[in-house]
Protein backbone atom coordinates (compact mmCIF):
# COMPACT_ATOMS: atom_id res chain seq x y z
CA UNK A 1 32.69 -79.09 62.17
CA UNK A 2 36.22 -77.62 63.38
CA UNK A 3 36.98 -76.94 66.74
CA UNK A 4 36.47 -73.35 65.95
CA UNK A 5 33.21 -72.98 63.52
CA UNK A 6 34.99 -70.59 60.16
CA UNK A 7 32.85 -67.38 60.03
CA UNK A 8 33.05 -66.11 56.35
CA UNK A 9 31.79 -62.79 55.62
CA UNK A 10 31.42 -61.32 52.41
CA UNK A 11 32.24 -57.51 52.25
CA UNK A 12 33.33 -55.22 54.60
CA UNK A 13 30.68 -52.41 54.41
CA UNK A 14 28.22 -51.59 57.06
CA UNK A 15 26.68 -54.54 57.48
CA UNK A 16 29.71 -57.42 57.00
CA UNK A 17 31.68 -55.25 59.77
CA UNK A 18 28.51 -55.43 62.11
CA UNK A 19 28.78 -59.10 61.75
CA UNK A 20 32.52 -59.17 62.15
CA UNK A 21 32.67 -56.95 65.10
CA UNK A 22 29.32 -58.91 67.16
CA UNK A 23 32.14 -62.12 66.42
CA UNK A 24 35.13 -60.66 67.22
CA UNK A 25 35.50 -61.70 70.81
CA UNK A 26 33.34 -64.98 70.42
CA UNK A 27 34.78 -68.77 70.17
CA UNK A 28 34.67 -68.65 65.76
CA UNK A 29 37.18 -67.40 63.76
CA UNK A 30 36.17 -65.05 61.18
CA UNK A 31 37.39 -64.38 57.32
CA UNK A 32 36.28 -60.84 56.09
CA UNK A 33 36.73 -60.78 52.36
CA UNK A 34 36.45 -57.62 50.49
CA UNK A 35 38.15 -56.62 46.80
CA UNK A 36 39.60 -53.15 48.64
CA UNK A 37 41.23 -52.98 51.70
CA UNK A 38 39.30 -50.21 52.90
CA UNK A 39 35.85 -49.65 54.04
CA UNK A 40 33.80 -47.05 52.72
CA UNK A 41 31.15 -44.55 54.65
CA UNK A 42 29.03 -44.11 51.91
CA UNK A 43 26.75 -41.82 53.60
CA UNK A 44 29.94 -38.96 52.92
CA UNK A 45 31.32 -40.38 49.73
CA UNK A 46 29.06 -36.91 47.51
CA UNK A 47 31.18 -34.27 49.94
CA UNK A 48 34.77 -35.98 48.00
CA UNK A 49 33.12 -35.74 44.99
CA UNK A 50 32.14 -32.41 45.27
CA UNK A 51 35.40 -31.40 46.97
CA UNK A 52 34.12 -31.41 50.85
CA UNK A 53 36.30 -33.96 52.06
CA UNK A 54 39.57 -35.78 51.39
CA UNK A 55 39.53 -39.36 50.04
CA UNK A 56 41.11 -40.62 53.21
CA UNK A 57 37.87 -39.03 55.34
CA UNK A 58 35.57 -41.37 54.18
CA UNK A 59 37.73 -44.74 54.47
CA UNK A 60 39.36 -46.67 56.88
CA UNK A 61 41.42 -50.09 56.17
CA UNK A 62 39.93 -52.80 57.25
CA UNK A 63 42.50 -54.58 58.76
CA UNK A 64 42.88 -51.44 61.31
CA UNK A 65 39.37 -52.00 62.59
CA UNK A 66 40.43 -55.53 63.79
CA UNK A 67 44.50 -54.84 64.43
CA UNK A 68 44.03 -55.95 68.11
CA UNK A 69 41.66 -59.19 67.31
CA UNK A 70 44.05 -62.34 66.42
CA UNK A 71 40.87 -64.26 65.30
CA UNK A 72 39.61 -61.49 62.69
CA UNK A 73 41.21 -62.26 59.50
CA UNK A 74 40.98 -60.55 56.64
CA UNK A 75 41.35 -61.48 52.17
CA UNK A 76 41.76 -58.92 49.95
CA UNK A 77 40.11 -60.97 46.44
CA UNK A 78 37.17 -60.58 44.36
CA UNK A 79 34.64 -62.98 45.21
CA UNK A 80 33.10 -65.33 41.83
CA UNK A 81 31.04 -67.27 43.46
CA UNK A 82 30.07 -70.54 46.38
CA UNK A 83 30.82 -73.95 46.12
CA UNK A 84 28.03 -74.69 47.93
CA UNK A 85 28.57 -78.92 48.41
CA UNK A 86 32.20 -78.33 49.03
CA UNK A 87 31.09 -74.84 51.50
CA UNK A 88 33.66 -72.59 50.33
CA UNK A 89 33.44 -69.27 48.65
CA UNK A 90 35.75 -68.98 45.29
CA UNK A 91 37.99 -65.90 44.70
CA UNK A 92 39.69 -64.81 41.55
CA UNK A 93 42.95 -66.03 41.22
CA UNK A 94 43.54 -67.11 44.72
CA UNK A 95 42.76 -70.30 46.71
CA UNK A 96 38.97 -70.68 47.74
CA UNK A 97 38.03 -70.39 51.53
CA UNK A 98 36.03 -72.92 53.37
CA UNK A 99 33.34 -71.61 55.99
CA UNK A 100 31.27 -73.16 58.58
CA UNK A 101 28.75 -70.27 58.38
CA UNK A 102 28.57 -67.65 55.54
CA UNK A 103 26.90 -63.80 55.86
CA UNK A 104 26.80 -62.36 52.69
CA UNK A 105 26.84 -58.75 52.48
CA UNK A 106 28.38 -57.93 49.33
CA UNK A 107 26.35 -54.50 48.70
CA UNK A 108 25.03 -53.24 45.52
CA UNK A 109 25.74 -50.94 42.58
CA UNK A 110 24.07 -48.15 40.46
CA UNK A 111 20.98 -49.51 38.98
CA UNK A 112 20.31 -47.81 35.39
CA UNK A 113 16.91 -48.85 34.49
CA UNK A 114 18.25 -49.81 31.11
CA UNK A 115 18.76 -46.39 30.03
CA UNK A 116 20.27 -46.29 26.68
CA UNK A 117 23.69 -44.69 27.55
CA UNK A 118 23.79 -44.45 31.35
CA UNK A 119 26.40 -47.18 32.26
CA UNK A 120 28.29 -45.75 29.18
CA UNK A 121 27.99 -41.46 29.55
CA UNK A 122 26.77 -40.93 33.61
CA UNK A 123 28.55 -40.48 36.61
CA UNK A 124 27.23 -42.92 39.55
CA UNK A 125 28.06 -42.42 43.03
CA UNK A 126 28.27 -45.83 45.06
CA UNK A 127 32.21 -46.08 45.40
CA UNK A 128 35.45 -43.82 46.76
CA UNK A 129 36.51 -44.40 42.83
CA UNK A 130 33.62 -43.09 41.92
CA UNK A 131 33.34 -39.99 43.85
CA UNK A 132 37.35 -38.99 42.94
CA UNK A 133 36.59 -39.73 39.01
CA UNK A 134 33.45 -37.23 39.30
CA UNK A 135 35.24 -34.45 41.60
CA UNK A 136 38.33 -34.86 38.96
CA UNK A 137 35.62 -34.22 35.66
CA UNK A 138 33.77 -31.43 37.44
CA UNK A 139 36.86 -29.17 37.93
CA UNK A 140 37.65 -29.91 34.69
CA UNK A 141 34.87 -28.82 33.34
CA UNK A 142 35.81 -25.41 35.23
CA UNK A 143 39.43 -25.16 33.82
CA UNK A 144 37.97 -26.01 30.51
CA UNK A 145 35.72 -23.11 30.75
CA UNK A 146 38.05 -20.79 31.73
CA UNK A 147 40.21 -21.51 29.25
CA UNK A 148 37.69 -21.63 26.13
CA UNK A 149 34.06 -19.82 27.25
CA UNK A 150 32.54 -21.03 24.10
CA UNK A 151 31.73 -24.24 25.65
CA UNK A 152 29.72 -23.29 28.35
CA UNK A 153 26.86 -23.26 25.50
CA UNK A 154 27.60 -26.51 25.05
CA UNK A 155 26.68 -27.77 28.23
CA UNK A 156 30.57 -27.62 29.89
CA UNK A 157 28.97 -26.25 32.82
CA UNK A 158 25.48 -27.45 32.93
CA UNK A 159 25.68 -30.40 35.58
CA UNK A 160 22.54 -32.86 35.80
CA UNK A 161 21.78 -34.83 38.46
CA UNK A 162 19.20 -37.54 38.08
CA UNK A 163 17.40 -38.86 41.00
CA UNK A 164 15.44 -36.90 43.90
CA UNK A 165 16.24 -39.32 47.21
CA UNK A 166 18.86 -38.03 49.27
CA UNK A 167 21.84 -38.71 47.42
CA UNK A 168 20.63 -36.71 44.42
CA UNK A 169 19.42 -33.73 46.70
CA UNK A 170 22.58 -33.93 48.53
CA UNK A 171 24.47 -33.76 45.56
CA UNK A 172 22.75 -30.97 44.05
CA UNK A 173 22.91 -29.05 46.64
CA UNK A 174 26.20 -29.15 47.18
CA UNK A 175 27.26 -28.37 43.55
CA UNK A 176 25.40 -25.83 44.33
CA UNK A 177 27.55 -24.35 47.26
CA UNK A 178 31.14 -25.40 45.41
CA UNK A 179 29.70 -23.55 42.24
CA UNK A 180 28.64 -20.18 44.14
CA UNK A 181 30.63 -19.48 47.39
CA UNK A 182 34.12 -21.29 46.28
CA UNK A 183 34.10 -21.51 42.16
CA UNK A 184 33.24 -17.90 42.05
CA UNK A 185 36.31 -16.62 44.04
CA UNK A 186 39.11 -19.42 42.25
CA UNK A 187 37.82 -18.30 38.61
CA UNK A 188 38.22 -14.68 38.15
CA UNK A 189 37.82 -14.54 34.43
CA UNK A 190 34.65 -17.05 34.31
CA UNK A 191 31.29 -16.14 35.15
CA UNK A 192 30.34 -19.26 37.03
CA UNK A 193 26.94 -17.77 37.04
CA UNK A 194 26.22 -19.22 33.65
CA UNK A 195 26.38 -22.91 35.52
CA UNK A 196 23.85 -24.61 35.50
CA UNK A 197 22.52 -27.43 38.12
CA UNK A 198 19.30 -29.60 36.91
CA UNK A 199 17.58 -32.19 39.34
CA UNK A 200 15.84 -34.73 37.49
CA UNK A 201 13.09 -36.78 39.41
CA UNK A 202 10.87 -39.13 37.67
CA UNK A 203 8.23 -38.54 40.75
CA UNK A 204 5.81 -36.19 41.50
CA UNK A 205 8.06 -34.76 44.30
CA UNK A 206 11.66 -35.40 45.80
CA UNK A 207 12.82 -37.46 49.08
CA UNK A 208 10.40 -39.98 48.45
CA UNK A 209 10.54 -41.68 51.87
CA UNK A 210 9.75 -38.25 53.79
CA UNK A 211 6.57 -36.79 54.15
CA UNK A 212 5.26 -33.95 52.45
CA UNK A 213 6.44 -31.10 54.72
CA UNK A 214 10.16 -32.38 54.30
CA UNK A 215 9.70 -32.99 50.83
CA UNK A 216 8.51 -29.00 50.11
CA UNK A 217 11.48 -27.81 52.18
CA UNK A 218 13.80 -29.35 50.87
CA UNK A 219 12.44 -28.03 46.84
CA UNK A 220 12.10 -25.17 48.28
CA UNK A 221 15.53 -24.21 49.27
CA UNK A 222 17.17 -26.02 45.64
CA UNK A 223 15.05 -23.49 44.17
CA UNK A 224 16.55 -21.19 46.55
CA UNK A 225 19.85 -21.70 45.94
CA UNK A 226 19.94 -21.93 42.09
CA UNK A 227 18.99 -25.28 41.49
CA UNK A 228 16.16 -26.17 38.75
CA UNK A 229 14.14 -29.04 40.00
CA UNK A 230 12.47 -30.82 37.21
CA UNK A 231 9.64 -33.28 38.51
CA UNK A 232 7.54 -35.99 36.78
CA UNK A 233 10.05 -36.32 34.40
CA UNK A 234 11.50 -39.33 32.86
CA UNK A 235 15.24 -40.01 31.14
CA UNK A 236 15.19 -41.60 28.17
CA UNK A 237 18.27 -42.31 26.86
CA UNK A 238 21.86 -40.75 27.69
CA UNK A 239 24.43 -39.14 25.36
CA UNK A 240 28.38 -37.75 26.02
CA UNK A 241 26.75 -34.33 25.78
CA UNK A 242 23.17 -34.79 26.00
CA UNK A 243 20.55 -36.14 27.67
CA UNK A 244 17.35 -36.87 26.50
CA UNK A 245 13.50 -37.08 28.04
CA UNK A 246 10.26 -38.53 27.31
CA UNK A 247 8.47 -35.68 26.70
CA UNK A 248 10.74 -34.72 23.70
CA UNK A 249 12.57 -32.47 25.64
CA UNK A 250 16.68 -32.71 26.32
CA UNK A 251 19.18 -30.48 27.71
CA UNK A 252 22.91 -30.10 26.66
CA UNK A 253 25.43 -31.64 29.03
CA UNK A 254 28.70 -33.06 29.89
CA UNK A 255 28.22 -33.77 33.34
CA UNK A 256 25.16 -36.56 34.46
CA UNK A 257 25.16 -37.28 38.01
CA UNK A 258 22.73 -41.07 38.34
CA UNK A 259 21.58 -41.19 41.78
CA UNK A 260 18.41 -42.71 40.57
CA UNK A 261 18.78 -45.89 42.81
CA UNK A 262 20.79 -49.18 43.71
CA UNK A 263 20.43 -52.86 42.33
CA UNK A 264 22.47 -56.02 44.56
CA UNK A 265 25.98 -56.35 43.36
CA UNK A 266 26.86 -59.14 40.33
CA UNK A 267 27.95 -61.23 43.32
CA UNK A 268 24.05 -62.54 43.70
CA UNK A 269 23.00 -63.38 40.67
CA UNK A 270 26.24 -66.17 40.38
CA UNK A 271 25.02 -67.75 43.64
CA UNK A 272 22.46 -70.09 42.17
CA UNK A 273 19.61 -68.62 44.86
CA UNK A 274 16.68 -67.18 44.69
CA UNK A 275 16.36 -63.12 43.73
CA UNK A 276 13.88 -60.58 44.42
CA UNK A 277 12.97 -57.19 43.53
CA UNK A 278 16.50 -55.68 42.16
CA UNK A 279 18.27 -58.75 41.93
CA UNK A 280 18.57 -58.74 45.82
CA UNK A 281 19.21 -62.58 47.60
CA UNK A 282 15.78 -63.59 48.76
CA UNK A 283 16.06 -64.73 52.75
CA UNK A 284 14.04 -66.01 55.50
CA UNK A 285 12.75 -64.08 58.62
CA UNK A 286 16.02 -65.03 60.54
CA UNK A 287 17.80 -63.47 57.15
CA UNK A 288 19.00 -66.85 56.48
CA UNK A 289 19.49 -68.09 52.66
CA UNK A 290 16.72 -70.22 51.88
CA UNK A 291 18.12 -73.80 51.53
CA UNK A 292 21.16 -72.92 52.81
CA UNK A 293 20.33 -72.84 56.55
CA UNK A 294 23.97 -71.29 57.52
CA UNK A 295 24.61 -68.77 55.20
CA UNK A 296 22.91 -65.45 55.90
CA UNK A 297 22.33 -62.43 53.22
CA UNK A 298 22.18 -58.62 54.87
CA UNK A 299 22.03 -55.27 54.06
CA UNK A 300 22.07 -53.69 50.09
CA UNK A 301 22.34 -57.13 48.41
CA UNK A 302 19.59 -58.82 50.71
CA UNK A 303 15.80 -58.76 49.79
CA UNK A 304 14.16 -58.40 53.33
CA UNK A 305 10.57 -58.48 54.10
CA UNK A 306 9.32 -55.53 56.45
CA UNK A 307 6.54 -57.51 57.54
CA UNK A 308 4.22 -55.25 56.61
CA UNK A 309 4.17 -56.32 52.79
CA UNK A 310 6.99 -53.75 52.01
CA UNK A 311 10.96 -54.21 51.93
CA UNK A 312 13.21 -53.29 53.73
CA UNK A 313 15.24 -50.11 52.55
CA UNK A 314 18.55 -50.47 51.14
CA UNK A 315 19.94 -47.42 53.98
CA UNK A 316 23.02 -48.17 56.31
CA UNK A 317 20.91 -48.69 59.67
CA UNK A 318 19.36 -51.71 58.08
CA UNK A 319 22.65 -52.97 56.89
CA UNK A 320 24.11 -53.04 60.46
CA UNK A 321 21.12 -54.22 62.26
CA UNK A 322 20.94 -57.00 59.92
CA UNK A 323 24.22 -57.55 60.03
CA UNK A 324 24.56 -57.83 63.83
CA UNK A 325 21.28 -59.92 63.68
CA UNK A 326 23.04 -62.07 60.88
CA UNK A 327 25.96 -62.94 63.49
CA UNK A 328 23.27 -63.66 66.22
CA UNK A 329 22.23 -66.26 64.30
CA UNK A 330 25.46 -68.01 63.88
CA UNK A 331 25.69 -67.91 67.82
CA UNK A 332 22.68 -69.25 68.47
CA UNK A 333 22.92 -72.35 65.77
CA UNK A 334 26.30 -72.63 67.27
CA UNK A 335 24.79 -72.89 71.73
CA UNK A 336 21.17 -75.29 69.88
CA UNK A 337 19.14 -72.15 70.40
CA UNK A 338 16.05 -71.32 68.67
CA UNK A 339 16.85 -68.53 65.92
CA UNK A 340 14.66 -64.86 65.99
CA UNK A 341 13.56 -63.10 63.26
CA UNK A 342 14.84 -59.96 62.22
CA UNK A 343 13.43 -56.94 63.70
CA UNK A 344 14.27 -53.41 62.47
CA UNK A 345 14.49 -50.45 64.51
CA UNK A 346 14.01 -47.39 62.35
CA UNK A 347 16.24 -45.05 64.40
CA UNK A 348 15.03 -42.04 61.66
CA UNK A 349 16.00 -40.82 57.90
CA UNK A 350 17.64 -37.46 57.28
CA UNK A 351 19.47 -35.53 54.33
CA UNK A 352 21.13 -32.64 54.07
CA UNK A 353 20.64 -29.82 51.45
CA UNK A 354 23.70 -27.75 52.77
CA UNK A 355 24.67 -25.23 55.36
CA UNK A 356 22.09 -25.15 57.66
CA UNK A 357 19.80 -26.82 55.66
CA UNK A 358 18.42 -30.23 55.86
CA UNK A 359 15.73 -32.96 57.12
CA UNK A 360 15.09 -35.27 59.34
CA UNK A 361 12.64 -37.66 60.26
CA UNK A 362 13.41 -39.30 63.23
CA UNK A 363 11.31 -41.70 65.70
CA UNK A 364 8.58 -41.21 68.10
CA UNK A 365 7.40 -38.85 64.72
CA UNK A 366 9.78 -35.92 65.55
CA UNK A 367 10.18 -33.90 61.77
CA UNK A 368 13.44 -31.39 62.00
CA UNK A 369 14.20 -28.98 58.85
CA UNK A 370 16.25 -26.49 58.73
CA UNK A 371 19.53 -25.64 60.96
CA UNK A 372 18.35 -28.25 64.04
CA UNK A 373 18.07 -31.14 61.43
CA UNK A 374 21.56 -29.76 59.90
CA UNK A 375 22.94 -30.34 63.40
CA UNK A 376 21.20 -33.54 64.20
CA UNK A 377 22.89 -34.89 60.39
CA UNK A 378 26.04 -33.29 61.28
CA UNK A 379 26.62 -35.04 64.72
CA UNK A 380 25.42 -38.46 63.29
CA UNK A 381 27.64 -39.04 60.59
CA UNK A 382 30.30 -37.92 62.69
CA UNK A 383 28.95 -40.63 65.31
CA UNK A 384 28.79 -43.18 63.09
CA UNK A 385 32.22 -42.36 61.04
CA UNK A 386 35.08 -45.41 61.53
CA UNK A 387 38.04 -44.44 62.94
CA UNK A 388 39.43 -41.16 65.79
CA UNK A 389 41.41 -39.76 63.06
CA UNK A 390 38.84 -39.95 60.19
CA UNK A 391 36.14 -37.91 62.97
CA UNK A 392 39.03 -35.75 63.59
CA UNK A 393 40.08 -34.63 59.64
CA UNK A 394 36.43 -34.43 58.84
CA UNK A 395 35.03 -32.33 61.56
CA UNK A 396 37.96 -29.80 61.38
CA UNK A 397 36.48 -29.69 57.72
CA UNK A 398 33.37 -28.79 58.37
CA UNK A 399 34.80 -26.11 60.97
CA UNK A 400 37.04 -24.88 58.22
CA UNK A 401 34.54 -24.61 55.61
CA UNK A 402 31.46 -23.60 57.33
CA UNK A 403 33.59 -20.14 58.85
CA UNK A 404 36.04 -19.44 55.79
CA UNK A 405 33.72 -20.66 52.71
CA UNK A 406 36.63 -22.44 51.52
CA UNK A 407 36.88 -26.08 50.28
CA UNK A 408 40.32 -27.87 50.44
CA UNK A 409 41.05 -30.82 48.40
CA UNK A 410 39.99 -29.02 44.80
CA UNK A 411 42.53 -31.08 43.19
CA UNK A 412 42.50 -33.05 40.30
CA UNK A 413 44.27 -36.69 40.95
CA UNK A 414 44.02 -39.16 38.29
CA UNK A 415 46.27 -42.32 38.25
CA UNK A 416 47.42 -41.85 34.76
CA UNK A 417 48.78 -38.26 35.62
CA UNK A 418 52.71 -38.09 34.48
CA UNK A 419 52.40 -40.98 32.39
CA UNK A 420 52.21 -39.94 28.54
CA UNK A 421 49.38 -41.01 25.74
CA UNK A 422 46.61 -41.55 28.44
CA UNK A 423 42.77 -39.65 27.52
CA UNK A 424 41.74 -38.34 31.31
CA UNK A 425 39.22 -40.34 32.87
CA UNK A 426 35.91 -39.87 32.19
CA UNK A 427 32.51 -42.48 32.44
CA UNK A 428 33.57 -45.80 32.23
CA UNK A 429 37.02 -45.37 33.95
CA UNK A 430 38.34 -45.45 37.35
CA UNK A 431 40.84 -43.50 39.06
CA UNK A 432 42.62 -46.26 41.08
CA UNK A 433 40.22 -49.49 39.45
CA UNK A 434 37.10 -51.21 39.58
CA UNK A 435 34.64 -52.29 42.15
C-alpha cells in the first residue's frame, strides 16, 4: 500500500462529499470522480423547474468545495465500471484510477416501474438538466396557449404529476402558485384558469412516510389551492398527450411530471456485486461491499438495512451520515481499529406545499404543519445549501417572491437556441447533456 492510502470516491452528491470532506485533512489522498463538475442540492432542484430559483442556486462546482485542500483531487469522467483484481475504477475514454479504498456513492435515477411510455413521454426530476428541460416545456406550454387557445382542450395546459411523496407534492404545489399568482398577471389574453394540475398517487393517501395528520394537511391544502388529488390510482401506460389508468380512465396531457420514486444508478448493476431491492449495492453493517472489504457503498445507490427489518430511505440525511460513516471506516482499517456499524440518526422529514404551508416530522415526535413547519423547511435547506453565495441568491429569492409574488428566472434556455433545424427539447432530451 502507498505511503499515502488513494481514497476514491464515486460521485460528488451528498454522501461522496461527506466522505471527501471527513478525509480532507487526514493522511490519504482522495480522488472525487463525478461526470459534472458541479454538485447538485436536490432537495431545491423542483423550485428551477418551476421557475423559483436560478440554475446556479442549486449547484456549486466541486472543485470550489475543496479549492484550499491540495490532497482533494477531483476527475470529471463517467464511471463504466471496477477492475476489481487490478483495484481501479474505469472511466470512459480516460485512463483508469487506482484506489486503496473505494466509497461508492454514485446515486440513483427515476425508477419507471416499466410503464409503457414513461422513460419515452414523462418528465423526471433527479438532475439540474432535468429541472431546466421541464421549466423550459412548461412555459411553453403557456406561450403556446396564448398564441393558439384551441389547445388547451387538448391537454396544453393540463400538467400531471405522478407520485404523492414529497417531491410530487412539492411539485404540485408549486405549479400551483406559478400558475395562479405569477402566470395570471404575465398572460393577459389567456385564462390560466382553465389549467389544470392532477396528482396521481397509486396509495391510499400522499406523503407516505408521515403520519396521518400530515398526510390530511397536506391533501387538504392541494385541494385548497386548485390541485385535484387522485388516490388509489394506478398509471398504466404513458402517451405524448395522454396518459392512461387502470381503471379505464385517462386524461389528456402534454405535461407528466414522474416523481413516483428512485432506482440505484446503471453504475451498480456493472459492478459484478450483489443487488437488492431497486437495484441498490447490497453492504454489510459497517456499509462495506460484501467481498470487497475496502470499498464502501452509501447513500441512493446503497441497499442499507435499518435493523429493524426495513431499509434505509433513499433521503439526503442518510446519504451524508453514511457517507461520513463510510470514511470512518477507511480511518479505522487504516490505525487496525475495529470497524462500527452504521447507525442512523433520523434528524426528521419535512415537505413543503408552498407559502406557508408545509410538514414536518421531526425527532423526539414533534409534528409541525402549517407556517412553523414552512419556517423550520425554509431555514434547513438554507442550512444545509453548499456555498455563501448560493445561501445568499436563494434567500434573497424567497424574500423577493414571498413580498412581490413575482418569480424571476421565467426564461426559456435551451442549448440549441440560435442554431437552425433543431425540434425544442422535450422527453428524452437534455438541455446541456446526460447524466
Amino acid at each position: 500500500m502507498a505511503e499515502r492510502p488513494q481514497v476514491v470516491i464515486i460521485g460528488a452528491g451528498f454522501g461522496g462529499l461527506a466522505a471527501a470532506k471527513r478525509l480532507e485533512a487526514e493522511p490519504v489522498d482522495v480522488v472525487l470522480i463525478d461526470q459534472r463538475n458541479y454538485h447538485t442540492f436536490l432537495p431545491l432542484l423542483y423550485q428551477v423547474a418551476t421557475a423559483g430559483l436560478n440554475a446556479a442556486d442549486v449547484a456549486y462546482a466541486t472543485r470550489g468545495l475543496f479549492r484550499r485542500q491540495q490532497r482533494v483531487f477531483f476527475r470529471r469522467g463517467r464511471v463504466m465500471g471496477v477492475d476489481w483484481d487490478q483495484r481501479c475504477v474505469q472511466i470512459d475514454d480516460e485512463p483508469p484510477v487506482a484506489f486503496d479504498y473505494l466509497i461508492v456513492a454514485a446515486g440513483a435515477s427515476a425508477n419507471f416501474f416499466g410503464v409503457p411510455g414513461a422513460a419515452e413521454y414523462s418528465y423526471p426530476l433527479y438532475t439540474l438538466p432535468d429541472a431546466l428541460r421541464l421549466r423550459n416545456h412548461i412555459i411553453d406550454m403557456f406561450e403556446e396557449a396564448d398564441a393558439d387557445a384551441s389547445i388547451v382542450e387538448e391537454g396544453a395546459l393540463t400538467f400531471v404529476v405522478v407520485g404523492g411523496g414529497p417531491t410530487g407534492v412539492e411539485v404540485a404545489g408549486a405549479l400551483a402558485e406559478l400558475i395562479d399568482k405569477v402566470f395570471r398577471e404575465d398572460f393577459h389574453d389567456l385564462d390560466v384558469h382553465r389549467s389544470r394540475i392532477v396528482l396521481v398517487e397509486q396509495a391510499p393517501h400522499l406523503l407516505g412516510p408521515f403520519d396521518r395528520r400530515s398526510r390530511d394537511y397536506a391533501h387538504k391544502v392541494l385541494a385548497a389551492r386548485g390541485v385535484e388529488v387522485r388516490l388509489g390510482t394506478v398509471v398504466e401506460a404513458i402517451e405524448a398527450d395522454r396518459v392512461r389508468f387502470s381503471d379505464g380512465g385517462s386524461i389528456a396531457t402534454r405535461t407528466l411530471v414522474w416523481a413516483a420514486g428512485v432506482k440505484a444508478g446503471e453504475l451498480a448493476s456493472t459492478l459484478g456485486v450483489t443487488q437488492g431491492r431497486g437495484g441498490r449495492i447490497a453492504v454489510g453493517s459497517d456499509l462495506s461491499i460484501p467481498g470487497h472489504p475496502t470499498a464502501f457503498a452509501v447513500g441512493d445507490i446503497a441497499d442499507m438495512d435499518d435493523g429493524k427489518g426495513g431499509r434505509h430511505p433513499q433521503l439526503a440525511q442518510v446519504a451524508m451520515q453514511g457517507g461520513r460513516h463510510a470514511a470512518e471506516q477507511v480511518l479505522a482499517t487504516m490505525g487496525k481499529r475495529p470497524r462500527e456499524p452504521f447507525s442512523y440518526f433520523d434528524k426528521g422529514t419535512m415537505a413543503t406545499i408552498g407559502r406557508r404551508a408545509a410538514v414536518a416530522e421531526l425527532p423526539g415526535g414533534a409534528k409541525l404543519t402549517g407556517a412553523l413547519a414552512w419556517l423550520a423547511w425554509l431555514v434547513l435547506h438554507l442550512l444545509y445549501l453548499m456555498g455563501v453565495r448560493n445561501k445568499v441568491s436563494v434567500f434573497v429569492n424567497w424574500a423577493w417572491n414571498y413580498f412581490t409574488w413575482d418569480r424571476g428566472p421565467r426564461l426559456i434556455l435551451r442549448a440549441e437556441d440560435g442554431r437552425r433545424g433543431h425540434e425544442p427539447a422535450g422527453p428524452g432530451r437534455s438541455v446541456d447533456g446526460d447524466r
